[in-house]
Protein backbone atom coordinates (compact mmCIF):
# COMPACT_ATOMS: atom_id res chain seq x y z
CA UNK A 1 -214.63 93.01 138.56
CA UNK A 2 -212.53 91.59 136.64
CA UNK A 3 -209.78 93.90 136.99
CA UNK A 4 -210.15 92.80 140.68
CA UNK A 5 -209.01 89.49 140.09
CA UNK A 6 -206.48 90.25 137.98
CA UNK A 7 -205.32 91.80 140.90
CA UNK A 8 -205.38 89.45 143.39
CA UNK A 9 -204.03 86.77 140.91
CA UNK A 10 -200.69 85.48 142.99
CA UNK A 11 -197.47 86.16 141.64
CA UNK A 12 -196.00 83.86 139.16
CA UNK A 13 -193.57 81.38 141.15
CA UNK A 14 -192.02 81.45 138.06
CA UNK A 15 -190.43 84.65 137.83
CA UNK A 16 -187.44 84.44 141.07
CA UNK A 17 -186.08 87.43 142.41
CA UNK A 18 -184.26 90.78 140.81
CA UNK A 19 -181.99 93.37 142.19
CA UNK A 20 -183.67 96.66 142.00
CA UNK A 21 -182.69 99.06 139.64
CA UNK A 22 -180.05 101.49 141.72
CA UNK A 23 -178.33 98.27 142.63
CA UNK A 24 -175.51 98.16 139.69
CA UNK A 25 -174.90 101.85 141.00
CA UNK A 26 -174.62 100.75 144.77
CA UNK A 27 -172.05 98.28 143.35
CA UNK A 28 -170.27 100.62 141.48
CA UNK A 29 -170.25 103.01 144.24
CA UNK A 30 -169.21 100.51 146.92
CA UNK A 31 -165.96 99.01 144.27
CA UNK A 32 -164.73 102.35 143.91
CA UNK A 33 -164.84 103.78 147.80
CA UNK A 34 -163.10 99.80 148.00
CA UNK A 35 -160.62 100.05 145.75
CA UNK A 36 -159.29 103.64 147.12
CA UNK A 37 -159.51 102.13 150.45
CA UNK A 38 -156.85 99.01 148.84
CA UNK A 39 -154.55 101.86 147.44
CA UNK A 40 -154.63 103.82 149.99
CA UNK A 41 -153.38 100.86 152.47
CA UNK A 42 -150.97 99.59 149.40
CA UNK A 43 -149.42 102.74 148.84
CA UNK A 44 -150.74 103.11 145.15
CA UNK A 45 -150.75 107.04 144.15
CA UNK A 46 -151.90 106.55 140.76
CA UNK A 47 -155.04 107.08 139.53
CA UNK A 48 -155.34 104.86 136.84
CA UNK A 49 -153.96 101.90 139.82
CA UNK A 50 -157.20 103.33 141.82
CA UNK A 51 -159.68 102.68 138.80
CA UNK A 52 -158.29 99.55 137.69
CA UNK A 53 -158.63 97.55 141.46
CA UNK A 54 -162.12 99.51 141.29
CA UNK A 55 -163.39 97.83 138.06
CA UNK A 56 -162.03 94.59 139.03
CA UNK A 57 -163.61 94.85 142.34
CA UNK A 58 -166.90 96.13 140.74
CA UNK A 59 -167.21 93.35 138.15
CA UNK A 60 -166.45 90.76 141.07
CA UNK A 61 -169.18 92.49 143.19
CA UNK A 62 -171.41 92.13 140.55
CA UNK A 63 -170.93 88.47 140.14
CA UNK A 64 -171.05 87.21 143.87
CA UNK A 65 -174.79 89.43 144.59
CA UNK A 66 -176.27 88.38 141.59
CA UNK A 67 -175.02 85.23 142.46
CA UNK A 68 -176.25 85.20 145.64
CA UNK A 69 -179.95 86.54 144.74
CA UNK A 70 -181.21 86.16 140.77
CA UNK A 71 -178.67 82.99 140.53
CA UNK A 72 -175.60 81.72 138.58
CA UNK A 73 -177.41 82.36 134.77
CA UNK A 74 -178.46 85.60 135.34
CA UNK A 75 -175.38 86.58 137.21
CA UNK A 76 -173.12 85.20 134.11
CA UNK A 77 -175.31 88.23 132.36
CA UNK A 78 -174.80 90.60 134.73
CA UNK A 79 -171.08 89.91 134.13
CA UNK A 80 -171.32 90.68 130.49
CA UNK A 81 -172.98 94.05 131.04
CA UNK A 82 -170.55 94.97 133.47
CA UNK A 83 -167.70 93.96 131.49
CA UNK A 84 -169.08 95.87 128.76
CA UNK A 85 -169.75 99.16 130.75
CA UNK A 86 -165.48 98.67 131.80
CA UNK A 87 -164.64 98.34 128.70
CA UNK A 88 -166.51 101.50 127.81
CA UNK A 89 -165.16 103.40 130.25
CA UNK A 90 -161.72 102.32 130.15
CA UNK A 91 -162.33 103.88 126.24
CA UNK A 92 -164.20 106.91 127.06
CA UNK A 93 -161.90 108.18 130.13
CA UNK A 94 -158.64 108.56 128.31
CA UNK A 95 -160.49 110.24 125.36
CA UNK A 96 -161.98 112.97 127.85
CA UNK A 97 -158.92 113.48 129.76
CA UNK A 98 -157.28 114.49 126.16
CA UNK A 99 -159.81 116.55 125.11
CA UNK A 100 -159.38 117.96 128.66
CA UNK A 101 -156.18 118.78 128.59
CA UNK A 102 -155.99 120.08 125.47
CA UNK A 103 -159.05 122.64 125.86
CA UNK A 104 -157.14 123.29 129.02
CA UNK A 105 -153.80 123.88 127.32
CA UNK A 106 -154.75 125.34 123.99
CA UNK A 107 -156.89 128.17 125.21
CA UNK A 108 -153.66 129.89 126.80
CA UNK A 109 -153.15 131.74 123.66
CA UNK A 110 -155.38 130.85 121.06
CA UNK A 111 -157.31 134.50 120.12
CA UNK A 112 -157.72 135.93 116.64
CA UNK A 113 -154.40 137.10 116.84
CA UNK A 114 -153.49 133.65 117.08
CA UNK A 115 -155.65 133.01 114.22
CA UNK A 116 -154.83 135.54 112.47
CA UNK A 117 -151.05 135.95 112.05
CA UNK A 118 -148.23 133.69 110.96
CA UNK A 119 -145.15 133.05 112.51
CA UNK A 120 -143.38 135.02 110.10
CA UNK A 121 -139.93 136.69 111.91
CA UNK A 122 -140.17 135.45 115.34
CA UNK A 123 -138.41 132.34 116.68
CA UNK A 124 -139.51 129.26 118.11
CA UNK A 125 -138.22 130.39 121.86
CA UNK A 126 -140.38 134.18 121.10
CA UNK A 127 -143.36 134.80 122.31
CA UNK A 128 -146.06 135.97 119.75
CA UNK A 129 -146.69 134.45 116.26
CA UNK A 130 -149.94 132.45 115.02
CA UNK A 131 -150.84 129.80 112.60
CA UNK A 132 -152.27 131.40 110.37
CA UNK A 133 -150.18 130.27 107.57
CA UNK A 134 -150.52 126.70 109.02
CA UNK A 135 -154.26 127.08 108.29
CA UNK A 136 -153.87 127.87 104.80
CA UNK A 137 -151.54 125.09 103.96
CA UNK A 138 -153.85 122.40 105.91
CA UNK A 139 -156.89 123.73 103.84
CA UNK A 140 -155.53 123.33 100.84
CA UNK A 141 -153.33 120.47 101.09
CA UNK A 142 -156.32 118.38 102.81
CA UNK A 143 -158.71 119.73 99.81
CA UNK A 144 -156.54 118.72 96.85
CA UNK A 145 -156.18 115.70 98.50
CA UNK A 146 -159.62 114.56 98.66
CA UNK A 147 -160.64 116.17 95.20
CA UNK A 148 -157.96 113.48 94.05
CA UNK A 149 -158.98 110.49 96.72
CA UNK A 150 -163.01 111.32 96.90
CA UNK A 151 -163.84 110.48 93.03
CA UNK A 152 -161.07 107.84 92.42
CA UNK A 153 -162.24 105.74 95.69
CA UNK A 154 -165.96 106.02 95.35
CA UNK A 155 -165.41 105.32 91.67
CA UNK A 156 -163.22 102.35 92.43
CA UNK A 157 -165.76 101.15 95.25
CA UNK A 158 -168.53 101.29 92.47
CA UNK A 159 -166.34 98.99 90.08
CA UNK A 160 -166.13 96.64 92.89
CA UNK A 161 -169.86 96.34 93.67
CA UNK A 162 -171.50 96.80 90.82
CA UNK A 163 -168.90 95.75 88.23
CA UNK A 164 -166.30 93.76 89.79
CA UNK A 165 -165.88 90.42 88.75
CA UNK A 166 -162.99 88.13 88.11
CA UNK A 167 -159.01 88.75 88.60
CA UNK A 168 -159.05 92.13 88.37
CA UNK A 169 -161.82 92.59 90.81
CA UNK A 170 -159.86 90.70 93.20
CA UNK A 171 -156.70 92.33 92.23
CA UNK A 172 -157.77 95.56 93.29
CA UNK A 173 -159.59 94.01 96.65
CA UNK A 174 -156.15 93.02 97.39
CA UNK A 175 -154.59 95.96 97.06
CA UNK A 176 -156.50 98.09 98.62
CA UNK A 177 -156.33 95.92 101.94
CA UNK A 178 -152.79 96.23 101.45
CA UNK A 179 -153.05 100.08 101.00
CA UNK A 180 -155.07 100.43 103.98
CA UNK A 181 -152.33 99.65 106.34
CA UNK A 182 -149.30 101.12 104.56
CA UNK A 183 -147.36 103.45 106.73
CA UNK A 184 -148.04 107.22 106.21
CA UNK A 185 -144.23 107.39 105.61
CA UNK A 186 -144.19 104.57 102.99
CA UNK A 187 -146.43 107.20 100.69
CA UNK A 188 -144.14 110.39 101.51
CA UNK A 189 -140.91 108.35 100.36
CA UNK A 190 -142.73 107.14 97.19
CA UNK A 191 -143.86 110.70 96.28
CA UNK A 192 -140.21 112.05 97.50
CA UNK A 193 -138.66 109.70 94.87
CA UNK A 194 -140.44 110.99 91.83
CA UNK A 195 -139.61 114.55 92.82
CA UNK A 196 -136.07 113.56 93.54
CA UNK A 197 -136.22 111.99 89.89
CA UNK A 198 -137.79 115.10 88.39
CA UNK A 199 -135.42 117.23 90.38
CA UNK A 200 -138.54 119.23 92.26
CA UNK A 201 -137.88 121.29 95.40
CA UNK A 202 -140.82 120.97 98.07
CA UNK A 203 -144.15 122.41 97.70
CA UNK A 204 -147.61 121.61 99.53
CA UNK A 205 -149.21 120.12 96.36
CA UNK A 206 -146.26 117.25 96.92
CA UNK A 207 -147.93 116.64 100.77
CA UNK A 208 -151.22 116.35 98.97
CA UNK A 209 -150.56 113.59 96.53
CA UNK A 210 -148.96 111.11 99.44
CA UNK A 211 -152.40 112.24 101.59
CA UNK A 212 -154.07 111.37 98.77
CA UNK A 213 -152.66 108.08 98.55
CA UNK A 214 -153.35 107.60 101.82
CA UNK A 215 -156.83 108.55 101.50
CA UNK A 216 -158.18 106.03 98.51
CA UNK A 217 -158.14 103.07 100.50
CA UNK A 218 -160.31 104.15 103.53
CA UNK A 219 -163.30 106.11 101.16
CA UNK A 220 -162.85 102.96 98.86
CA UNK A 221 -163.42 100.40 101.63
CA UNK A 222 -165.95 102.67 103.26
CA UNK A 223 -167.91 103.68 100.36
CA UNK A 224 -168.04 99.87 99.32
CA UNK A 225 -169.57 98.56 102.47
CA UNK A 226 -172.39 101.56 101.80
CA UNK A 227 -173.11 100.24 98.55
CA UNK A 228 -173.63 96.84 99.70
CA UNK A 229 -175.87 97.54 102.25
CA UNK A 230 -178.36 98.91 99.86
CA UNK A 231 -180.93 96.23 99.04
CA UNK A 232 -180.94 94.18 95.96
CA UNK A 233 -184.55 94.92 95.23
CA UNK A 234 -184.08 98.87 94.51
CA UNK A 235 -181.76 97.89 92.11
CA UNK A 236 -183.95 94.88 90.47
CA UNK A 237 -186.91 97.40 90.46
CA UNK A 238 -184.93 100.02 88.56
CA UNK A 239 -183.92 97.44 85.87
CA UNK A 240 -186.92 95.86 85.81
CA UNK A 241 -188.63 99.16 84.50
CA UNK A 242 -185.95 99.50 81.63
CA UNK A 243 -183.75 101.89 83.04
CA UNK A 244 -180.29 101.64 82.27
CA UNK A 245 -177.58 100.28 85.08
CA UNK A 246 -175.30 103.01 85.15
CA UNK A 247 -178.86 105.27 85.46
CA UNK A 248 -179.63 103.03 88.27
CA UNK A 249 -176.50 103.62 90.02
CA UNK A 250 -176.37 107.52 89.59
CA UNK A 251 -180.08 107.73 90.87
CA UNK A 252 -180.91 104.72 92.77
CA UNK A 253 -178.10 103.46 94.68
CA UNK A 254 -175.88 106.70 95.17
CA UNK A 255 -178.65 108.90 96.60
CA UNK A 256 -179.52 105.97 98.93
CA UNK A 257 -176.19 105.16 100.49
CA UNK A 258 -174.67 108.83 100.03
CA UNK A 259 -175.14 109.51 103.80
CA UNK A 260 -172.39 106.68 104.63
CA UNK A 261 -170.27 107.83 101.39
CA UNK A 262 -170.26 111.06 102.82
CA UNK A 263 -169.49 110.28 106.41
CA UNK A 264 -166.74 107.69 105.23
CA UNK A 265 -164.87 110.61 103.02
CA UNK A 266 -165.11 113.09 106.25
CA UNK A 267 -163.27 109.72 108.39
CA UNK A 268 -160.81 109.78 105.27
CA UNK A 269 -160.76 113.34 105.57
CA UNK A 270 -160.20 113.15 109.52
CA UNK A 271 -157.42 110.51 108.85
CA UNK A 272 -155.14 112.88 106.72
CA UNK A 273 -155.64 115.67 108.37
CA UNK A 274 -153.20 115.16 110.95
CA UNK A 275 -150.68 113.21 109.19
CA UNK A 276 -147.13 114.90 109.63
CA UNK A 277 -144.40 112.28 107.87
CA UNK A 278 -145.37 112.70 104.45
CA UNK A 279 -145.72 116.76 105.30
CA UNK A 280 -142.27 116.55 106.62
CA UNK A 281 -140.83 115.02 103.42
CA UNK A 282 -142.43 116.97 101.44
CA UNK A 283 -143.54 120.35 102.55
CA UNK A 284 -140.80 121.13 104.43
CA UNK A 285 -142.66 123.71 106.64
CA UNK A 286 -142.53 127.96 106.24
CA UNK A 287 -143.08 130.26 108.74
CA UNK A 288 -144.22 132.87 106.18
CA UNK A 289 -148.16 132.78 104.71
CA UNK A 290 -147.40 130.54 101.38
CA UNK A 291 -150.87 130.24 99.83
CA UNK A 292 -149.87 128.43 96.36
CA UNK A 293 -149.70 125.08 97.21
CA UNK A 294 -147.61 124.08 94.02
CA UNK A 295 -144.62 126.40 94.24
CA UNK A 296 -142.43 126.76 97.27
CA UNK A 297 -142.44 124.99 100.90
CA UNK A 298 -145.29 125.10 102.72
CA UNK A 299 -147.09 124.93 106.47
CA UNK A 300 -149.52 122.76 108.22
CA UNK A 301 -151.14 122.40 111.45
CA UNK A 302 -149.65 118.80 112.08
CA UNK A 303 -146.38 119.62 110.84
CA UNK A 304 -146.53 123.14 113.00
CA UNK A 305 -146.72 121.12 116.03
CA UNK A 306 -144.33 119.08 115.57
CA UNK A 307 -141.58 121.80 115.25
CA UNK A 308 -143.02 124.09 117.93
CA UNK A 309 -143.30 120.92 120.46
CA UNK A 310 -139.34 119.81 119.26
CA UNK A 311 -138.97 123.59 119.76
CA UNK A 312 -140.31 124.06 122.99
CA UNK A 313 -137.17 123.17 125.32
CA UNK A 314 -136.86 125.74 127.54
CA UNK A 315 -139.41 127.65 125.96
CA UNK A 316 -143.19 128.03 127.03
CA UNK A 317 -144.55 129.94 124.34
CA UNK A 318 -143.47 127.30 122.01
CA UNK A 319 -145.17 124.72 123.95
CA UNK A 320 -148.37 126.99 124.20
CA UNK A 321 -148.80 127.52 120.66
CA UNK A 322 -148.04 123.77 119.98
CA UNK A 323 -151.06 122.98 122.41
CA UNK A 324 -153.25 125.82 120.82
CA UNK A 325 -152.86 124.59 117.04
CA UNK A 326 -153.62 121.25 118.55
CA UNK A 327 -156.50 121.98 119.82
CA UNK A 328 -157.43 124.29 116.59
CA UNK A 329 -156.84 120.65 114.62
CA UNK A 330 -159.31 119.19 116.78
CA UNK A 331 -161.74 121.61 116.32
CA UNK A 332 -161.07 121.33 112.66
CA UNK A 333 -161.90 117.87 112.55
CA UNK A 334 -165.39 118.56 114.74
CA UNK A 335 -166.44 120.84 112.15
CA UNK A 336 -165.94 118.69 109.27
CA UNK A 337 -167.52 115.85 110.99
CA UNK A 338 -170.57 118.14 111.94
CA UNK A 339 -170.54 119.50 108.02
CA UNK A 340 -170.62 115.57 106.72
CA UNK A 341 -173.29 114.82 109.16
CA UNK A 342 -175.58 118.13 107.93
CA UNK A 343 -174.92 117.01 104.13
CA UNK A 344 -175.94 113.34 105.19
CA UNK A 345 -179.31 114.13 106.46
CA UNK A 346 -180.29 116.87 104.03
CA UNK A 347 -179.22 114.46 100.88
CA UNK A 348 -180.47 111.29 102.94
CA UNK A 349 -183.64 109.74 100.80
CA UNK A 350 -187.15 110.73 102.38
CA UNK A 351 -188.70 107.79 104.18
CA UNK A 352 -191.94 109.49 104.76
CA UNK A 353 -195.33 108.28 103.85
């Protein structure tokens, strides 16, 4: 019974009227089919022309319906959402079309050959050759780098948070906003002029201190926003029982935030990876498999594609290889990413009951 009158109770004269569900997709639909229409007539042959008229169109659309039916307030929101689902494709599209093109691209010649074999006697303008030897260097270059970065930035992020107080505190806050947006060729030149003082020649470990430098600030800065977002209490709770700070760091507020310190050292890590100024300084490049990183010139994937695409005039299988190392550099980066992520959740603290 009384479900029957709930029933029958009239409709609030409160709530005014909607646009159902499929209409932002009508809208959408309608803008676009519009705005190729516009280019069409204007003589626009770009894409990009095609979706821009589109998304103004659509967010227009948008306005003037929900305008005309919910009303002005809830049409000012429907403005923000639509402005926000632009924006996010005006992001996302460019991203897909380069991961497009370079799948697209890179698989021409990328095999275990590929994989397997340096560049060793052939030329730029040959066909053949690998990057084999740019593997190697990247691996270890990138590793040395962040065994030097990972502990000195998540050491110097601790300091900050748990420590840091005073001038020097703010001292080092300072400089490691200024470090964060130094030029990647800023570091090369500073390690170049130690090994011109020293009299070095090139060698990969030289590519890994100015990565390194480069490095620091972002697991610093990254690491020390993880800290602070554990909660005060943990840490009260641990001292309140007797146990020593630094014990309360190591056990408390490390295993707690080490998903973030993990994921920020794999964005470090991601950062580095395809820097190619301070290689060039440094490294110098080598076509032949060099796998001791502190004696003799060196290769990496960056630094490979750089010559092979200022190579490729005239030359496809230049450009081919340059797109197939890229795209073995993205995948590079994917896999670390995807290795940080794995190590986050297994070391994550267990929120179970």
């Amino acid at each position: 019974m009384s479900n029957a009158v709930i029933a029958d109770k009239p409709r609030s004269t409160l709530q005014g009227a909607r646009l159902p569900k499929w209409a932002p997709y009508a809208i959408a639909a309608g803008s676009l089919a519009l705005g190729i229409g516009i280019s069409l007539a204007a003589g626009l042959h770009s894409n990009i022309q095609w979706g821009l008229i589109a998304a103004v169109l659509f967010v227009i659309g948008t306005y003037v319906i929900a305008a005309r039916v919910e009303g002005p307030r809830q049409a000012k929101d429907r403005i923000a959402t639509s402005l926000v689902w632009v924006a996010f494709l005006l992001a996302v599209i460019p991203l897909v079309s380069l991961v497009w093109s370079t799948i697209s691209r890179g698989t021409k010649v990328l095999d275990i050959y590929f994989l397997t074999h340096s560049m060793g006697l052939i030329a730029d303008s040959e066909p053949g050759g690998g990057i084999y030897h740019a593997i190697i260097g990247s691996l270890e270059q990138v590793g040395l780098a962040t065994v030097i970065a990972a502990p000195v930035g998540v050491l110097t992020a601790i300091y900050l948070v748990e420590y840091g107080r005073g001038n020097l505190a703010r001292a080092v806050t300072f400089f490691v906003d200024v470090m964060t947006g130094i030029p990647s060729i800023v570091a090369g030149l500073f390690i170049l002029s130690i090994m011109l003082m020293f009299e070095m020649q090139p060698f990969g470990f030289a590519g890994s201190m100015a990565l390194a430098i480069l490095m620091m600030p972002v697991v610093v800065r990254s690491t020390e926003e993880m800290l602070k977002l554990v909660p005060n209490e943990l840490r009260e709770a641990s001292l309140a029982l007797g146990v020593p700070k630094w014990r309360t760091i190591l056990k408390v507020v490390l295993p707690t935030s080490l998903g973030g310190i993990t994921t920020g050292i794999m964005l470090a890590v991601a950062r580095i990876a395809g820097e190619t100024a301070p290689v060039l300084l440094l490294v110098w490049g080598n076509s032949l498999i060099n796998s001791n990183p502190f004696e003799g010139a060196q290769q990496s994937l960056p630094l490979y594609i750089y010559q092979q695409y200022a190579n490729s005039a005239g030359s496809g299988a230049a450009y081919d290889r340059a797109w197939a190392a890229s795209l073995t550099l993205i995948a590079f980066v994917m896999i670390l990413n995807l290795v940080a992520r794995g190590i986050a959740r297994w070391k994550a603290p267990k929120t179970g009951r």
